[in-house]
N, C-alpha and C. Protein backbone atom coordinates (compact mmCIF):
# COMPACT_ATOMS: atom_id res chain seq x y z
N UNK A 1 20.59 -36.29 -24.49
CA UNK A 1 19.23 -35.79 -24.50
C UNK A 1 19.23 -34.38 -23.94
N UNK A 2 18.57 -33.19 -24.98
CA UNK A 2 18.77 -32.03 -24.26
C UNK A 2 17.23 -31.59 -22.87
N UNK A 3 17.76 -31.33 -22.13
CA UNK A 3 16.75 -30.32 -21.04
C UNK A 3 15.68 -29.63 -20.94
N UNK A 4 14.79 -29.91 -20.89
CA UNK A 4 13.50 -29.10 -21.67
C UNK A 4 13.51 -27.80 -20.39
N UNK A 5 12.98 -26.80 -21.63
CA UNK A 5 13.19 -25.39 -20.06
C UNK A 5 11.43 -24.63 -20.83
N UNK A 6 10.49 -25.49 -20.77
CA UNK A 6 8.98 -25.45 -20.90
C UNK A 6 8.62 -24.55 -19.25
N UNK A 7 8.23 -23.89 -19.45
CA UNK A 7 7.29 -23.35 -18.31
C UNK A 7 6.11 -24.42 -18.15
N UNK A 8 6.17 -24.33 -16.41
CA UNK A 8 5.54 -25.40 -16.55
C UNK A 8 4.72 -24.79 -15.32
N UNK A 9 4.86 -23.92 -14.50
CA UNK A 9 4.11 -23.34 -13.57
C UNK A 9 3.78 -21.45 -13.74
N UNK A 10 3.47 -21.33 -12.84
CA UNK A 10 3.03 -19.47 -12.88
C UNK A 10 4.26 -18.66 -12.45
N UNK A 11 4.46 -19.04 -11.35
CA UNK A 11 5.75 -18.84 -10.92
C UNK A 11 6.89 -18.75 -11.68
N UNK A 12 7.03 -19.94 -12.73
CA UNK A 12 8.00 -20.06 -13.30
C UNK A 12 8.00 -19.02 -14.39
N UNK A 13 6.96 -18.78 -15.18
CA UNK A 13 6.59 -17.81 -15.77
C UNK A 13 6.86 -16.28 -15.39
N UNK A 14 6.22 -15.82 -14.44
CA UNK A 14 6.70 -14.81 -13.76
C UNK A 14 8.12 -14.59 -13.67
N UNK A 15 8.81 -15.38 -13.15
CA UNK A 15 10.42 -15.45 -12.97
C UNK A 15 10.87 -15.01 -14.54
N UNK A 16 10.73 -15.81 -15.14
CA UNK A 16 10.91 -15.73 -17.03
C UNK A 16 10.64 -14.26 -17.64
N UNK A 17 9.45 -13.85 -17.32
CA UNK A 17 9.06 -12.65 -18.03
C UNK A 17 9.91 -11.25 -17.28
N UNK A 18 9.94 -11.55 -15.97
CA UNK A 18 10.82 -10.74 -15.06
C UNK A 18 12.02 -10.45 -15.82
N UNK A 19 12.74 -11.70 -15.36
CA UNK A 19 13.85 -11.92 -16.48
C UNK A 19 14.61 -11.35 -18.01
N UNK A 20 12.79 -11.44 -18.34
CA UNK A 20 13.24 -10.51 -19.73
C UNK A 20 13.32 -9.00 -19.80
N UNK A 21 12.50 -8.64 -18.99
CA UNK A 21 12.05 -7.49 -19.17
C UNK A 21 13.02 -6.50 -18.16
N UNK A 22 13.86 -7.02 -17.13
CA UNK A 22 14.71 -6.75 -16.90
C UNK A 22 16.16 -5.71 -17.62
N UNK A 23 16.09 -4.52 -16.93
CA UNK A 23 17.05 -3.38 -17.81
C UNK A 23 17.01 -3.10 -18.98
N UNK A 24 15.62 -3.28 -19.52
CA UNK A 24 15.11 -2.96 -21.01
C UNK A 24 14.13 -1.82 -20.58
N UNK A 25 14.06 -1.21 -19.39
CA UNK A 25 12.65 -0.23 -18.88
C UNK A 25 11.45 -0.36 -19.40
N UNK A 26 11.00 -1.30 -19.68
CA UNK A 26 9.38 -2.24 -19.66
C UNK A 26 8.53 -2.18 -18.57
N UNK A 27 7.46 -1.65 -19.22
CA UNK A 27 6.25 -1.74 -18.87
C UNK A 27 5.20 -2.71 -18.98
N UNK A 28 4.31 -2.80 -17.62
CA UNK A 28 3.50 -4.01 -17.86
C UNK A 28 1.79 -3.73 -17.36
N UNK A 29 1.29 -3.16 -17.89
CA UNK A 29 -0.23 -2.88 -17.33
C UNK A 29 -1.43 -3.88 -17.62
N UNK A 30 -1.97 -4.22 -16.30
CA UNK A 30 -3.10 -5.35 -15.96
C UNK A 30 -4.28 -3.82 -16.43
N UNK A 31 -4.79 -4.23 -16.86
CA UNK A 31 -6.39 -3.55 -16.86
C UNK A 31 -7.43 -4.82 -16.15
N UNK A 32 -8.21 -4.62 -15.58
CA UNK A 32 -9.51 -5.25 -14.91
C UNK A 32 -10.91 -4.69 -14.77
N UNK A 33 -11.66 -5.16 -15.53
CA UNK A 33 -12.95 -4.33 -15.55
C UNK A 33 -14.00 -5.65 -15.16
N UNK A 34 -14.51 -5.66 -14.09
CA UNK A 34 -15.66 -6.51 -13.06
C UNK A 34 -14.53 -7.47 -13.79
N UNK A 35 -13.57 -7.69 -13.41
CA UNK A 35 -13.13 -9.14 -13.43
C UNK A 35 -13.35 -9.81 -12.04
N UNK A 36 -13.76 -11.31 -11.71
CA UNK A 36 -13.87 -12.09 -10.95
C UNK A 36 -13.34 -13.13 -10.48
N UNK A 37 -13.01 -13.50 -9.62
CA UNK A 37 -12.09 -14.70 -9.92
C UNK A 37 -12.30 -15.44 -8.08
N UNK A 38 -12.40 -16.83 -8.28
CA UNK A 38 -12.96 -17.60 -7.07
C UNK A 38 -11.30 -18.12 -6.59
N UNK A 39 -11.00 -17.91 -5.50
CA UNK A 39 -9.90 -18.15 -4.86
C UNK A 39 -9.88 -19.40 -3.96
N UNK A 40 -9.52 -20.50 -4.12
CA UNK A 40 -9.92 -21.90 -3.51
C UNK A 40 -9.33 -21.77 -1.72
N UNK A 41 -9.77 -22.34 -0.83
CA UNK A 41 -8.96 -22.09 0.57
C UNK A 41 -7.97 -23.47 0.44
N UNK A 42 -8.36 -24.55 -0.33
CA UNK A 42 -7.23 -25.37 -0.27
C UNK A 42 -7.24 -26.73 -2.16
N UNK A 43 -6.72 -27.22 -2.05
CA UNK A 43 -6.66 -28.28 -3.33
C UNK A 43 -8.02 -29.47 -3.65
N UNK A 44 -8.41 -29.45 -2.76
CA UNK A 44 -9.68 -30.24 -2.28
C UNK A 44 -11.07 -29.83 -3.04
N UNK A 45 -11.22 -31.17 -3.69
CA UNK A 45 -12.46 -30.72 -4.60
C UNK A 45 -13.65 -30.27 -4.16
N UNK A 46 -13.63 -30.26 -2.77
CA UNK A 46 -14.69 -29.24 -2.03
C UNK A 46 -14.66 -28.41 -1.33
N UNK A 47 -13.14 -27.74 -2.17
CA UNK A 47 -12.51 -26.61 -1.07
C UNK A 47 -13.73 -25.42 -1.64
N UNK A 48 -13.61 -24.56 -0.42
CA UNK A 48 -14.85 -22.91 0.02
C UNK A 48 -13.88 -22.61 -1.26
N UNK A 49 -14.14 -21.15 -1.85
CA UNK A 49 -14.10 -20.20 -2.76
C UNK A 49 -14.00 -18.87 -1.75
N UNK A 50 -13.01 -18.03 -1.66
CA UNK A 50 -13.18 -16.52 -1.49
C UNK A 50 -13.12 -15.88 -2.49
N UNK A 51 -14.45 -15.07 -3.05
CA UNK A 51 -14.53 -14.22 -3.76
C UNK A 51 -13.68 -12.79 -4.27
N UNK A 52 -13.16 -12.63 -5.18
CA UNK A 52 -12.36 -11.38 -5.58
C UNK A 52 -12.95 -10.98 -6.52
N UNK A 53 -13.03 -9.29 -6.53
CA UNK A 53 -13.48 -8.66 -8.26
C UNK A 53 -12.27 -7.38 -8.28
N UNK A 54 -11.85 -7.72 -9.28
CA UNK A 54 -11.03 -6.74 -9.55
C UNK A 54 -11.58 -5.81 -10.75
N UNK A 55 -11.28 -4.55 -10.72
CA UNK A 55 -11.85 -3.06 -11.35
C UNK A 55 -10.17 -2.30 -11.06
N UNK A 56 -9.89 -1.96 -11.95
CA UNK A 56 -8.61 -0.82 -12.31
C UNK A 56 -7.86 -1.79 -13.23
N UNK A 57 -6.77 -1.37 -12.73
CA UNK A 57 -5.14 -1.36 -13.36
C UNK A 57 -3.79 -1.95 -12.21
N UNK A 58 -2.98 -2.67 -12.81
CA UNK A 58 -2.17 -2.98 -11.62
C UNK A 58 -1.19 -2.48 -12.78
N UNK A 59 0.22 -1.86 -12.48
CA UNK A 59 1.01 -1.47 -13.29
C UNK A 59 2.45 -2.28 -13.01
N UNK A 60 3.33 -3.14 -13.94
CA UNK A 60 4.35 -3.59 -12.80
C UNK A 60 5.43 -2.56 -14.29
N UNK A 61 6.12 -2.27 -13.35
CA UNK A 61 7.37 -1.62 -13.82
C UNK A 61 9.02 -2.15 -14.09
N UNK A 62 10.06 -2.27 -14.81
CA UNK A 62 11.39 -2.55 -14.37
C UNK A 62 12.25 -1.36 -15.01
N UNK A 63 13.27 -0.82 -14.35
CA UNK A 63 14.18 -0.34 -15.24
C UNK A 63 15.46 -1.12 -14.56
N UNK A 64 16.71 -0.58 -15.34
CA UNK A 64 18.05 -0.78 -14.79
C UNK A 64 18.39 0.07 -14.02
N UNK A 65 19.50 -0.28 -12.96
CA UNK A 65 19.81 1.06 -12.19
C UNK A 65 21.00 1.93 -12.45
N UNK A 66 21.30 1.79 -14.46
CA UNK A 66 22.05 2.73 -14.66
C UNK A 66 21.31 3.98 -14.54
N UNK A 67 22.52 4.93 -14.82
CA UNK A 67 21.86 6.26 -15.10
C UNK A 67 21.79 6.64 -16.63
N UNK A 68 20.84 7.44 -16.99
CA UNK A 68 20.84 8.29 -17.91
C UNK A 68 21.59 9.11 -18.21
């Protein structure tokens, strides 16, 4: 039976896309315009909410550390 390699969390994802994009000099730009987003304080279906709004750009970058 073969291994399933499904993303199955965010994390794991992240790791993956890292991964790829790795020594290919890729670029990765978030844009956010009144984005919102409720941040739970714990797992609990009556966990508080801290509020976030995000407005800009987050930029994530990779290159290799050859040279040109």
């Amino acid at each position: 039976m073969s291994e399933s390699t499904d993303t199955k969390t965010w994390p794991e994802l992240a790791i993956g896309l890292y991964d790829q994009l790795t020594d290919r000099n890729a670029e990765i730009v978030y844009n956010f315009d009144n984005f919102e987003l409720g941040i739970p304080s714990s797992t609990d279906a009556t966990a508080q909410h801290a509020h976030w709004k995000l407005n800009g750009a987050i930029r994530v970058t990779t290159h290799s550390g050859a040279s040109n």
